[in-house]
C-alpha atoms as a PDB file:
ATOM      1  CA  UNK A   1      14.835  45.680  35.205  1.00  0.00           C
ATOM      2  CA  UNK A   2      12.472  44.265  32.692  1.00  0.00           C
ATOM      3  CA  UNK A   3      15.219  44.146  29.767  1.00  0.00           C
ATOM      4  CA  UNK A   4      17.343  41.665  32.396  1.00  0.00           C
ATOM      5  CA  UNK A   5      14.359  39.667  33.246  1.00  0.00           C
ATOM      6  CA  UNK A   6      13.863  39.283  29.373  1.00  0.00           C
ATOM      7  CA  UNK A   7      17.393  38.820  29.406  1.00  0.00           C
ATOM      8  CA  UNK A   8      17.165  35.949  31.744  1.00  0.00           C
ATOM      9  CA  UNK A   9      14.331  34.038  30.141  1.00  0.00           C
ATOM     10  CA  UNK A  10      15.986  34.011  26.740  1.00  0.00           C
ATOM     11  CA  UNK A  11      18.784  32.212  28.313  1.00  0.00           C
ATOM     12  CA  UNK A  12      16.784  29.888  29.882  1.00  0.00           C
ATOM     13  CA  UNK A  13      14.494  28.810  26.896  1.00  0.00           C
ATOM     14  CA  UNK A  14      17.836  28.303  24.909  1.00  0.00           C
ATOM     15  CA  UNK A  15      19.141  26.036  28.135  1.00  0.00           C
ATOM     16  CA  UNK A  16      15.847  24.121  28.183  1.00  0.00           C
ATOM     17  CA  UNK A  17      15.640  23.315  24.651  1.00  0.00           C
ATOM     18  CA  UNK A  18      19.542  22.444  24.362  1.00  0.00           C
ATOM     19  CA  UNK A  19      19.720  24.323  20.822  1.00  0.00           C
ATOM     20  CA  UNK A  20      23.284  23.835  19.589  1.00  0.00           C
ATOM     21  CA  UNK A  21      23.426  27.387  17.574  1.00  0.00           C
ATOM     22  CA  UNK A  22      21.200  26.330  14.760  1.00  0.00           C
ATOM     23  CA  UNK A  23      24.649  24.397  13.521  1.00  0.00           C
ATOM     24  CA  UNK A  24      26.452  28.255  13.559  1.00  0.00           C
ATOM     25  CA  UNK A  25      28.831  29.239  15.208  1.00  0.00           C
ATOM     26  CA  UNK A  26      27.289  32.827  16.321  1.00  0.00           C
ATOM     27  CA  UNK A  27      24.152  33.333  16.365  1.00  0.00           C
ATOM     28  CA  UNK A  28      22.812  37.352  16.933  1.00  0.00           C
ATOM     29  CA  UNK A  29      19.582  38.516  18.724  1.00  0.00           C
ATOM     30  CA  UNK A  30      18.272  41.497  19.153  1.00  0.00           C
ATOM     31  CA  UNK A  31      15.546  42.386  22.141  1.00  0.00           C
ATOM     32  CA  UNK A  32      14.141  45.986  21.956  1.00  0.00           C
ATOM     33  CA  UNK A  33      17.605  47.575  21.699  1.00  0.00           C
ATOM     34  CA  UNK A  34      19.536  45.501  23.168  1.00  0.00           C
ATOM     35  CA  UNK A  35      22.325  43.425  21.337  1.00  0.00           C
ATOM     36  CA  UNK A  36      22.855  39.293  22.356  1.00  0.00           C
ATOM     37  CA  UNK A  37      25.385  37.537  21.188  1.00  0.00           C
ATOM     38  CA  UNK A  38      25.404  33.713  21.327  1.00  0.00           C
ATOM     39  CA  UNK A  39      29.019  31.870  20.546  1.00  0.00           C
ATOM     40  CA  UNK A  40      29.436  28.583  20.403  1.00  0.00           C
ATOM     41  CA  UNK A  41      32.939  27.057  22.368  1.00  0.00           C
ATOM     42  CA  UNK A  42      33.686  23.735  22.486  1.00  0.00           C
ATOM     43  CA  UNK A  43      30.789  21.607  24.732  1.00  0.00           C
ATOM     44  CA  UNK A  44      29.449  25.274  26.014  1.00  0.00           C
ATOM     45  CA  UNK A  45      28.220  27.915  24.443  1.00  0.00           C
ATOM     46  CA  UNK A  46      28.960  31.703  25.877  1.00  0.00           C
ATOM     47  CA  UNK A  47      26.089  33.796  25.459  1.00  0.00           C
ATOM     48  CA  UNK A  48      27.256  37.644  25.470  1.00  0.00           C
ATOM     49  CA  UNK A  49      24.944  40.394  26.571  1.00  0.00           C
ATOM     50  CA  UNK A  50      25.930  43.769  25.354  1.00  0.00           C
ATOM     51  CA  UNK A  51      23.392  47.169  26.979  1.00  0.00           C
ATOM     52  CA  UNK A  52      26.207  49.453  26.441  1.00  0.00           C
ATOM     53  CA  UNK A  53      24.041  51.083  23.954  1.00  0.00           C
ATOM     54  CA  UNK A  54      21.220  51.180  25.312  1.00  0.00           C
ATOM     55  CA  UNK A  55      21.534  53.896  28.560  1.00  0.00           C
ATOM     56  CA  UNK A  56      18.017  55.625  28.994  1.00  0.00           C
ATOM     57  CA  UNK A  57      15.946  56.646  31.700  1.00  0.00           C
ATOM     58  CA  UNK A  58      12.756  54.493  30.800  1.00  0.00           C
ATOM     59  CA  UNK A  59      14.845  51.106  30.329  1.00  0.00           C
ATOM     60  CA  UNK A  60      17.552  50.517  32.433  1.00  0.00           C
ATOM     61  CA  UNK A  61      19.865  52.701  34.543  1.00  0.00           C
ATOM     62  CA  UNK A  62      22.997  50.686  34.730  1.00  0.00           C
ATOM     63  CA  UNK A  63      25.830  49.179  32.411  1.00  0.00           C
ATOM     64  CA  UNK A  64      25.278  45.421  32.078  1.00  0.00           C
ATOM     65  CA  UNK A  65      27.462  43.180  30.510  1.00  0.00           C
ATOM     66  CA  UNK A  66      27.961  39.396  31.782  1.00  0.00           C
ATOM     67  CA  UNK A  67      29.023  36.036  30.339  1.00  0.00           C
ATOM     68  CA  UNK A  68      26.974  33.311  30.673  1.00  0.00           C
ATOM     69  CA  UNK A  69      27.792  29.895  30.411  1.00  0.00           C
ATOM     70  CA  UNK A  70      24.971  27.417  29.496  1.00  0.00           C
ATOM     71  CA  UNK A  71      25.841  23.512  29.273  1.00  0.00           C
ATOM     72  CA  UNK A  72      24.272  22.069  26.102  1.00  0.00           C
ATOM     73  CA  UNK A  73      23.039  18.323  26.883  1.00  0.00           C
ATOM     74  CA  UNK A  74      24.126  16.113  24.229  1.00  0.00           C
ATOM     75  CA  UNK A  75      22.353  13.659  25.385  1.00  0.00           C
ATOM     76  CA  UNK A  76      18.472  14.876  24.855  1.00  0.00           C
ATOM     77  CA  UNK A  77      16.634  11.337  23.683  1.00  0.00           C
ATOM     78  CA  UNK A  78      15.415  13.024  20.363  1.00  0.00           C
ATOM     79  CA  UNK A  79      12.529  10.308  19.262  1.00  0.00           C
ATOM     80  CA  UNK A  80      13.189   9.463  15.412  1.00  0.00           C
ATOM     81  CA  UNK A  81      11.381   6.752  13.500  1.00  0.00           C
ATOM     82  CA  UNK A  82      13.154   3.705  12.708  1.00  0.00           C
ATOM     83  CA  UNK A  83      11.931   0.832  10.352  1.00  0.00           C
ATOM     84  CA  UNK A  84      12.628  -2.668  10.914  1.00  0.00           C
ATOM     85  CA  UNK A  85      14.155  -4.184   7.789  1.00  0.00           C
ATOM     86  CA  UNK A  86      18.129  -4.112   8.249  1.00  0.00           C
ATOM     87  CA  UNK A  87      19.581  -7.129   9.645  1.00  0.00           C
ATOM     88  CA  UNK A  88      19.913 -10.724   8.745  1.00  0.00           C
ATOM     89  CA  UNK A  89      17.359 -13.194   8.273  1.00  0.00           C
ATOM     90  CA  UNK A  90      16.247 -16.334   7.834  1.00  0.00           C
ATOM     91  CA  UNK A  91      13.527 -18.095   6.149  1.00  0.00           C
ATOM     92  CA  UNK A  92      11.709 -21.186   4.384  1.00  0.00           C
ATOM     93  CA  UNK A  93      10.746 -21.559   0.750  1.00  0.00           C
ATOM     94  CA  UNK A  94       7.777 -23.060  -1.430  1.00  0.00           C
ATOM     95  CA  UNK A  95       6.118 -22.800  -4.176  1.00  0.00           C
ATOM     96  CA  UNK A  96       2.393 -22.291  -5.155  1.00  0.00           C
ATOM     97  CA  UNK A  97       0.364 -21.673  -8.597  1.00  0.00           C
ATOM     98  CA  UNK A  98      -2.018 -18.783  -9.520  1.00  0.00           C
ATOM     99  CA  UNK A  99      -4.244 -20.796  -7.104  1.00  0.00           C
ATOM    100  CA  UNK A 100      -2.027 -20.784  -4.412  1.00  0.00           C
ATOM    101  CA  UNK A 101      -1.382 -24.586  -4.507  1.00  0.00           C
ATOM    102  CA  UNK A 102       1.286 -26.684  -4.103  1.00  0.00           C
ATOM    103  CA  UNK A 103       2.741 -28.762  -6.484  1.00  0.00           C
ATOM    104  CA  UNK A 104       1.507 -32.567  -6.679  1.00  0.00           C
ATOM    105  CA  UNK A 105       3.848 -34.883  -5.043  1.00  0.00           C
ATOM    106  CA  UNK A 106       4.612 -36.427  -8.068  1.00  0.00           C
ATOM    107  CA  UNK A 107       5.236 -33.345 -10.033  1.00  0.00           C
ATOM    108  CA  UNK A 108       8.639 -33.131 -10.657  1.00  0.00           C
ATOM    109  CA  UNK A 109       9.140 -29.025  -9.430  1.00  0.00           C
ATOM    110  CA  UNK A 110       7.945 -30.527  -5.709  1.00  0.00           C
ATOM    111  CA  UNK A 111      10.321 -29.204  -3.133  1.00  0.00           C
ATOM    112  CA  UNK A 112      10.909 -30.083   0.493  1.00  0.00           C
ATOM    113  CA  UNK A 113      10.169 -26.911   2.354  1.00  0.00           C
ATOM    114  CA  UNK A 114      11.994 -27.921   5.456  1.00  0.00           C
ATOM    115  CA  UNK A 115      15.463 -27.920   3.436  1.00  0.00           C
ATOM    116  CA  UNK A 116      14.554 -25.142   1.258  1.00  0.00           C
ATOM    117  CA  UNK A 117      15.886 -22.117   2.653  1.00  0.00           C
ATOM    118  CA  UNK A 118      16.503 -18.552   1.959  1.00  0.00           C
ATOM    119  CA  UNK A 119      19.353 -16.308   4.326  1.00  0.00           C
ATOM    120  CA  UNK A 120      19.146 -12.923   3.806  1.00  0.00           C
ATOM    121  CA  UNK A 121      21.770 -10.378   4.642  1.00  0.00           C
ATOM    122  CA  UNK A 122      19.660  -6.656   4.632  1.00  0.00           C
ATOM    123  CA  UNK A 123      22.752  -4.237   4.579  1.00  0.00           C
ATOM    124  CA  UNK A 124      21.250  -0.444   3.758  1.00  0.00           C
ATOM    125  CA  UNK A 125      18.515   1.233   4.772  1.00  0.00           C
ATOM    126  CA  UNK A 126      16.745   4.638   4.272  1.00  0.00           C
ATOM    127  CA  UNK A 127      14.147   5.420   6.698  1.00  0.00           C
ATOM    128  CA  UNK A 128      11.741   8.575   5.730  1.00  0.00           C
ATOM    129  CA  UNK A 129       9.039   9.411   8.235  1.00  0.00           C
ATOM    130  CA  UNK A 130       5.630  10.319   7.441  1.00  0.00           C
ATOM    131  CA  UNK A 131       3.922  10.939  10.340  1.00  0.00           C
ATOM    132  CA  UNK A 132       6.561  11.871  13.661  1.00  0.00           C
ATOM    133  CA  UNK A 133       7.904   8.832  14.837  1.00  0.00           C
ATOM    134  CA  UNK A 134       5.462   6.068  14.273  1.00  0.00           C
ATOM    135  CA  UNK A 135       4.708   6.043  10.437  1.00  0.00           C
ATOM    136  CA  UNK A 136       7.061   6.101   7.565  1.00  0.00           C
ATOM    137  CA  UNK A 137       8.627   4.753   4.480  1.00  0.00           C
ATOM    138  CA  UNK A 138      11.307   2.270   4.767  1.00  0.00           C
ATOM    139  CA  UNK A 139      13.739   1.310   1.968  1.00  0.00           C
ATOM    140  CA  UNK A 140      16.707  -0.247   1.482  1.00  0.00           C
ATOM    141  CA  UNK A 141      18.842  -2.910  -0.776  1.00  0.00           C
ATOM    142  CA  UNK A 142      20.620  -6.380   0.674  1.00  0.00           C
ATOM    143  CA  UNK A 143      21.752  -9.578  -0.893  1.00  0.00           C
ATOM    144  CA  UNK A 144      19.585 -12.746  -0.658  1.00  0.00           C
ATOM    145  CA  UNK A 145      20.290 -16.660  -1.389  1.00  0.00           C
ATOM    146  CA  UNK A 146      17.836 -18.965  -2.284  1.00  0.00           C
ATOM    147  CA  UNK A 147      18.011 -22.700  -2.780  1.00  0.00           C
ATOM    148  CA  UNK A 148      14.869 -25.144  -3.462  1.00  0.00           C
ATOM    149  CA  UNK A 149      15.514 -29.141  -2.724  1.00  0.00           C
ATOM    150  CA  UNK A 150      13.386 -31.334  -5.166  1.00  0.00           C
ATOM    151  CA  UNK A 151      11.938 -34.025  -3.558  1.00  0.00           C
ATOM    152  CA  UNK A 152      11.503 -36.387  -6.280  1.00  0.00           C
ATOM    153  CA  UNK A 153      15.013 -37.817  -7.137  1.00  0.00           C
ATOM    154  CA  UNK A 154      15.313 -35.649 -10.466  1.00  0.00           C
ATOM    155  CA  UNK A 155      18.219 -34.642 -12.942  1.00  0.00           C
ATOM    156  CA  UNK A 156      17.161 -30.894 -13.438  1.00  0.00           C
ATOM    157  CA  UNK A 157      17.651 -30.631 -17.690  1.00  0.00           C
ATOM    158  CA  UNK A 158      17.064 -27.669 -20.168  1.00  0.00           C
ATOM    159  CA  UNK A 159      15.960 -29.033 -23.932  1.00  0.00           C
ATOM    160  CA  UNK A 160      14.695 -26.655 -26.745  1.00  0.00           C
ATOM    161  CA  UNK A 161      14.033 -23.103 -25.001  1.00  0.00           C
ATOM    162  CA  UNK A 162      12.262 -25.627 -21.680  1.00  0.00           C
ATOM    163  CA  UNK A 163      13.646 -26.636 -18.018  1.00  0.00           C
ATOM    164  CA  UNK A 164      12.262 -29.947 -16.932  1.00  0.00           C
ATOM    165  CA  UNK A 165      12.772 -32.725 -14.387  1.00  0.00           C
ATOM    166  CA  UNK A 166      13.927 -35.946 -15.031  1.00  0.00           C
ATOM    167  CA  UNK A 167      13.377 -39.090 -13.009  1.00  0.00           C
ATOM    168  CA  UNK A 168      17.052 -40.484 -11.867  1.00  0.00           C
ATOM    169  CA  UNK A 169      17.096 -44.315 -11.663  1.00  0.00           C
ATOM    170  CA  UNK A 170      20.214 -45.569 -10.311  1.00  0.00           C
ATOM    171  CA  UNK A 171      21.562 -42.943  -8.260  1.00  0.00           C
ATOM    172  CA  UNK A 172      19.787 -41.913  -5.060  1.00  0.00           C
ATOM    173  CA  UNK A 173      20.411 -38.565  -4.080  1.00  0.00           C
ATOM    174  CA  UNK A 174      21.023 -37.103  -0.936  1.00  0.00           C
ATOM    175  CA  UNK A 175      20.936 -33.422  -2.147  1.00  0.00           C
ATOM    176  CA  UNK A 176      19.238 -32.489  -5.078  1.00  0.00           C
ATOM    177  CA  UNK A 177      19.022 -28.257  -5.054  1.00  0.00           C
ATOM    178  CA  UNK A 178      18.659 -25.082  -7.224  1.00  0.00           C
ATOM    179  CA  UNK A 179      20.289 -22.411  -6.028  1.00  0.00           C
ATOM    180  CA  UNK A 180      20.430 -18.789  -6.886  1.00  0.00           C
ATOM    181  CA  UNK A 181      21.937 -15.727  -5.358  1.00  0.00           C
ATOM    182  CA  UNK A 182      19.521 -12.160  -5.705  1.00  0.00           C
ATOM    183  CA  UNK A 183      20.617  -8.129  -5.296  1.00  0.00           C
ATOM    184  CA  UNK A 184      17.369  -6.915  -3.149  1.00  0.00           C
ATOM    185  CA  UNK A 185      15.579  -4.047  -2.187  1.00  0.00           C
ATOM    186  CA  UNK A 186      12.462  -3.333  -0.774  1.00  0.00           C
ATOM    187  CA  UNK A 187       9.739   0.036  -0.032  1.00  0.00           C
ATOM    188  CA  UNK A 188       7.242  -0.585   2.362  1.00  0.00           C
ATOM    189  CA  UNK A 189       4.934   1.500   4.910  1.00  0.00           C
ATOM    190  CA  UNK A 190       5.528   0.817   8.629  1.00  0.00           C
ATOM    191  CA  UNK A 191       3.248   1.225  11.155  1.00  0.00           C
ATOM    192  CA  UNK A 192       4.262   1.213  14.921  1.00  0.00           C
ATOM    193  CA  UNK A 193       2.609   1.467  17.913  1.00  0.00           C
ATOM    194  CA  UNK A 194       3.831   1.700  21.856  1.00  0.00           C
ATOM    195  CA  UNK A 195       3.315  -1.636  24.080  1.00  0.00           C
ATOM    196  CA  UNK A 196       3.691  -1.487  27.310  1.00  0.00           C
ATOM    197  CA  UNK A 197       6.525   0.893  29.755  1.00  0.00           C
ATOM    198  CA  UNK A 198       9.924   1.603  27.781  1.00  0.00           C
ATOM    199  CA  UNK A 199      10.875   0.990  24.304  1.00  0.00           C
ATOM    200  CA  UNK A 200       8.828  -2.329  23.335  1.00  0.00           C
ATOM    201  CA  UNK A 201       6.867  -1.146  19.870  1.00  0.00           C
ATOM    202  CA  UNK A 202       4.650  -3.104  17.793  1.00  0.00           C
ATOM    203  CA  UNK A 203       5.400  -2.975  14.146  1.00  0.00           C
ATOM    204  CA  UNK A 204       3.439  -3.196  11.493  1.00  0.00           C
ATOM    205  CA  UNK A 205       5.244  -3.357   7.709  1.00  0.00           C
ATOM    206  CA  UNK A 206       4.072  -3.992   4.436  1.00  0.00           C
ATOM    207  CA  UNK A 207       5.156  -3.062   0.606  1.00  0.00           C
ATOM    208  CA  UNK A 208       7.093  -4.181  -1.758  1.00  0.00           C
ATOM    209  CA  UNK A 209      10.480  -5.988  -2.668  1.00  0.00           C
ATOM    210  CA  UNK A 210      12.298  -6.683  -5.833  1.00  0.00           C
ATOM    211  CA  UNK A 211      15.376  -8.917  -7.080  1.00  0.00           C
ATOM    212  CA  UNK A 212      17.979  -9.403  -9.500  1.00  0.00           C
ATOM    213  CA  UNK A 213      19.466 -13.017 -10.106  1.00  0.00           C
ATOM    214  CA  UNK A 214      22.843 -12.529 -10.149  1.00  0.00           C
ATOM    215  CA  UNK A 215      23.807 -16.504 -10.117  1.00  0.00           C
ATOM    216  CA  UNK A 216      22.283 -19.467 -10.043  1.00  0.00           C
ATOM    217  CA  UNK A 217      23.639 -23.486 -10.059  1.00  0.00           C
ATOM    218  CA  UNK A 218      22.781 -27.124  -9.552  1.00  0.00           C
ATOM    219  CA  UNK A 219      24.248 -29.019  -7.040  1.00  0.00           C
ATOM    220  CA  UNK A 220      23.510 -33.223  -6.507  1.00  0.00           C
ATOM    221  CA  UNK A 221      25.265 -35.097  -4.309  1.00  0.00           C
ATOM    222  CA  UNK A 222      24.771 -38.867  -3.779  1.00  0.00           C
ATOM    223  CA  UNK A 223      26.898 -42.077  -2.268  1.00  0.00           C
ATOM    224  CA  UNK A 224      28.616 -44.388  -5.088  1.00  0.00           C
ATOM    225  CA  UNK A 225      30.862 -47.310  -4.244  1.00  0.00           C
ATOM    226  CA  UNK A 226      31.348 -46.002  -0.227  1.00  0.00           C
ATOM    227  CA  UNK A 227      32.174 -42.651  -2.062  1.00  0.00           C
ATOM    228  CA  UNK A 228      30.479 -39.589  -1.731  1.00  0.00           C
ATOM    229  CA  UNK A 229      30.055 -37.768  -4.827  1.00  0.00           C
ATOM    230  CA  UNK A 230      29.134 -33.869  -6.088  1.00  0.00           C
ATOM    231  CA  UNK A 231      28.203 -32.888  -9.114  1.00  0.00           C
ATOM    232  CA  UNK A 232      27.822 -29.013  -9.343  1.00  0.00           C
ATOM    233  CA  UNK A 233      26.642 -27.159 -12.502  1.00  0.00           C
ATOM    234  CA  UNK A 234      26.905 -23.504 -13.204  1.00  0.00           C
ATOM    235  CA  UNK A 235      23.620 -22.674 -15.103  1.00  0.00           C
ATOM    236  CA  UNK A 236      20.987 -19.586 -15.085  1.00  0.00           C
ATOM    237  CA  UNK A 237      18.286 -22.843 -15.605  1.00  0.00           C
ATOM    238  CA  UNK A 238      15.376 -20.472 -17.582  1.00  0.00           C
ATOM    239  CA  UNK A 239      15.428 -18.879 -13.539  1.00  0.00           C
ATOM    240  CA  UNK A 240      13.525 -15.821 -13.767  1.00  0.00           C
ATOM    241  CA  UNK A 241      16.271 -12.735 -13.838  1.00  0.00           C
ATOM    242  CA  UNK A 242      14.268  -9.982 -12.330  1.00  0.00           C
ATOM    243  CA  UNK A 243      11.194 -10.717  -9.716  1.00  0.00           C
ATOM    244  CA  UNK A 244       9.347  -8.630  -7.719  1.00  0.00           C
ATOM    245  CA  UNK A 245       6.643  -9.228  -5.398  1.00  0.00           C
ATOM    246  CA  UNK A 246       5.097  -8.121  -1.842  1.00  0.00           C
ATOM    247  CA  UNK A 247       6.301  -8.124   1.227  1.00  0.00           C
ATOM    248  CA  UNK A 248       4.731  -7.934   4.930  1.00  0.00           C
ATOM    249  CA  UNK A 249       6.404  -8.003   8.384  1.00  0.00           C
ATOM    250  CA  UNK A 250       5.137  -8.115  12.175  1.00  0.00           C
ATOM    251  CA  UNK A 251       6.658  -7.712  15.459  1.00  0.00           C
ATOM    252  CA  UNK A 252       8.009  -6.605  18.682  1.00  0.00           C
ATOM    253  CA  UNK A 253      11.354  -4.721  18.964  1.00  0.00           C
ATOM    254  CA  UNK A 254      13.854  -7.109  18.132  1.00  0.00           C
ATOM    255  CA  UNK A 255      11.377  -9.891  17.151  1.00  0.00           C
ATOM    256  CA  UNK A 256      10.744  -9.985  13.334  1.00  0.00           C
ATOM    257  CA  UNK A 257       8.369 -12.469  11.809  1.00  0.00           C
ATOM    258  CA  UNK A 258       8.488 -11.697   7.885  1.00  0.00           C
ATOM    259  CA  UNK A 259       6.786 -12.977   4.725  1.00  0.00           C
ATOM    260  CA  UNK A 260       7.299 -12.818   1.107  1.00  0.00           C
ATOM    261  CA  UNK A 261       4.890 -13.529  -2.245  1.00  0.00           C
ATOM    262  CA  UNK A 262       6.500 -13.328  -5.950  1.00  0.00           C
ATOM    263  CA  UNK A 263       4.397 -12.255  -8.202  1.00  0.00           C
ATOM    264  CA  UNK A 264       6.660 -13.325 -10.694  1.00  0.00           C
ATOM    265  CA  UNK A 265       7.387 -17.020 -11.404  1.00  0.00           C
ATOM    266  CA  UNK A 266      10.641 -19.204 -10.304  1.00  0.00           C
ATOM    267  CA  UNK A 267      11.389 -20.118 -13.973  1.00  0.00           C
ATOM    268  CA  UNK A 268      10.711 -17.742 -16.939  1.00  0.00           C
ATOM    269  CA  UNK A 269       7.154 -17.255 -18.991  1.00  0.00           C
ATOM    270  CA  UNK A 270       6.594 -20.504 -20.660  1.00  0.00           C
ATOM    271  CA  UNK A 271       9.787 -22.367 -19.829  1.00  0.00           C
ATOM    272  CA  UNK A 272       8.235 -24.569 -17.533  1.00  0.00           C
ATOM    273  CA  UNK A 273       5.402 -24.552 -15.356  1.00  0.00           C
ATOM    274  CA  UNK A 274       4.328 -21.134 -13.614  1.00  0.00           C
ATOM    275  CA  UNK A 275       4.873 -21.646 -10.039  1.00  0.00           C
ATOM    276  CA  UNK A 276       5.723 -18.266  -7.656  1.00  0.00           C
ATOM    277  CA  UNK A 277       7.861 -18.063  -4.612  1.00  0.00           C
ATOM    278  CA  UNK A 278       6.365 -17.767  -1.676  1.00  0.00           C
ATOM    279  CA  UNK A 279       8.823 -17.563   1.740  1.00  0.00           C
ATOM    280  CA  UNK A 280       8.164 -17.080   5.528  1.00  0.00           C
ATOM    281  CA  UNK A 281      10.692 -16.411   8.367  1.00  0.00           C
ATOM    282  CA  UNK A 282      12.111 -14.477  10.759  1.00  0.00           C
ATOM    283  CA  UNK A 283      14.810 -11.949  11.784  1.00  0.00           C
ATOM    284  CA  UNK A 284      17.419 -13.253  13.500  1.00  0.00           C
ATOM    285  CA  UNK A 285      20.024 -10.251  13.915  1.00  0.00           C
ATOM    286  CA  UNK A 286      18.957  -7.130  13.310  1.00  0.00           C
ATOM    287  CA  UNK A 287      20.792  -3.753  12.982  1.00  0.00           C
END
């Protein structure tokens, strides 16, 4: 009677636990003598209890062999950690010195943050947790595009190994960008804590992000005559090829506030004056 009760409570712990055959399809145990046999059969598995061999006069005094049928639950919430960097976003550019200022208004690399934008689009990501499911290491690679509108009516010129602004006197613009388009990635710690009843989390992320220009070009538009005009000009502009830089990011679930600080300068060493990206924004879509 004691073998069946054992019996019985190894079927049970494998019920309660919804183990799926360790991925086999048999798995063997063996308790005391007694042979169990564990197959798994479409959504069920059959769990086969063989005490044929087994026929003495301190364990059991009967033949018992039975089927069992225990329902596996697909459905067990298993708790895994998840990062918070896939998706796409949106954000707004400027630039600041090793001081962290601004450019003068009257320096020609002045740019109107409010029309200098960055969209993101964060396609992979590779989440590796650390600590169960509320601190890991995130990771993953996207595309980004970039574009910085001057604000002081310049033609943007490169002259002996140097990218400079120059002041445009007859034509008034009414766009005056850089643009350039960047292969990402980023590897950052995130942090997250529980807020509140069901699945709201706080999230805390911060690391590092790199990019690779993989484009860049000049586009001016402006009003001549009644007609509007576009000039567009295919150039890398002395833009720094690779940057790098650090990355933070704060939120709630689906709400993503993010910021970004190159520590790498727009233009390359000693083409023109050293001025980093900086960028703030949110998520808008994540996946």
């Amino acid at each position: 009677m004691k073998k069946i009760v054992i019996l019985t409570m190894v079927a049970f712990m494998f019920a309660s636990f919804g183990l799926k055959a360790q991925k086999q399809d048999t798995i063997k145990l063996k308790v005391a003598n007694m042979k169990i046999l564990i197959v798994e059969d479409g959504e069920n598995s059959i769990v086969t209890v063989d005490t044929d061999s087994v026929m003495t006069d301190d364990t059991v005094d009967v033949v018992y062999s039975k089927d069992i049928d225990i329902d596996i639950d697909d459905d067990v919430d298993e708790q895994e950690f998840e990062g918070h960097w896939s998706g796409f976003e949106f954000g707004f550019n400027g630039l600041v010195n090793e001081n962290n200022e601004f450019p003068a208004n009257d320096n020609w690399m002045s740019v109107n943050q409010a029309r200098s934008w960055t969209f993101g689009l964060n396609m992979f990501q590779k989440d590796i947790p650390l600590i169960k499911e509320n601190f890991g290491l995130v990771s993953g690679l996207g595309m980004k595009w970039v574009n910085y509108h001057f604000n002081n009516n310049i033609n943007l010129e490169k002259d002996e190994g140097h990218v400079f602004g120059v002041p445009e006197e007859v034509r008034e613009y009414t766009k005056d960008r850089l643009q350039g388009t960047y292969l990402t990635g980023v590897l950052a710690f995130e942090l997250q804590f529980p807020v509140g009843s069901g699945d709201n989390e706080l999230f805390i992320m911060a690391g590092g992000y790199g990019g690779y220009r993989m484009g860049s070009n000049y586009m001016q538009k402006w009003v001549e005559n009644d007609n509007k005009e576009k000039n567009k000009t295919k150039d890398d502009y002395y833009l720094t090829d690779l940057e790098y830089g650090l990355t933070a990011r704060i939120g709630v679930s689906d709400i993503n506030l993010f910021a970004n600080y190159s520590l790498t300068p727009l233009f390359k060493s000693n083409r023109a004056e050293a001025y980093n990206p900086v960028t703030v924004g949110i998520m808008l879509v994540g996946f």
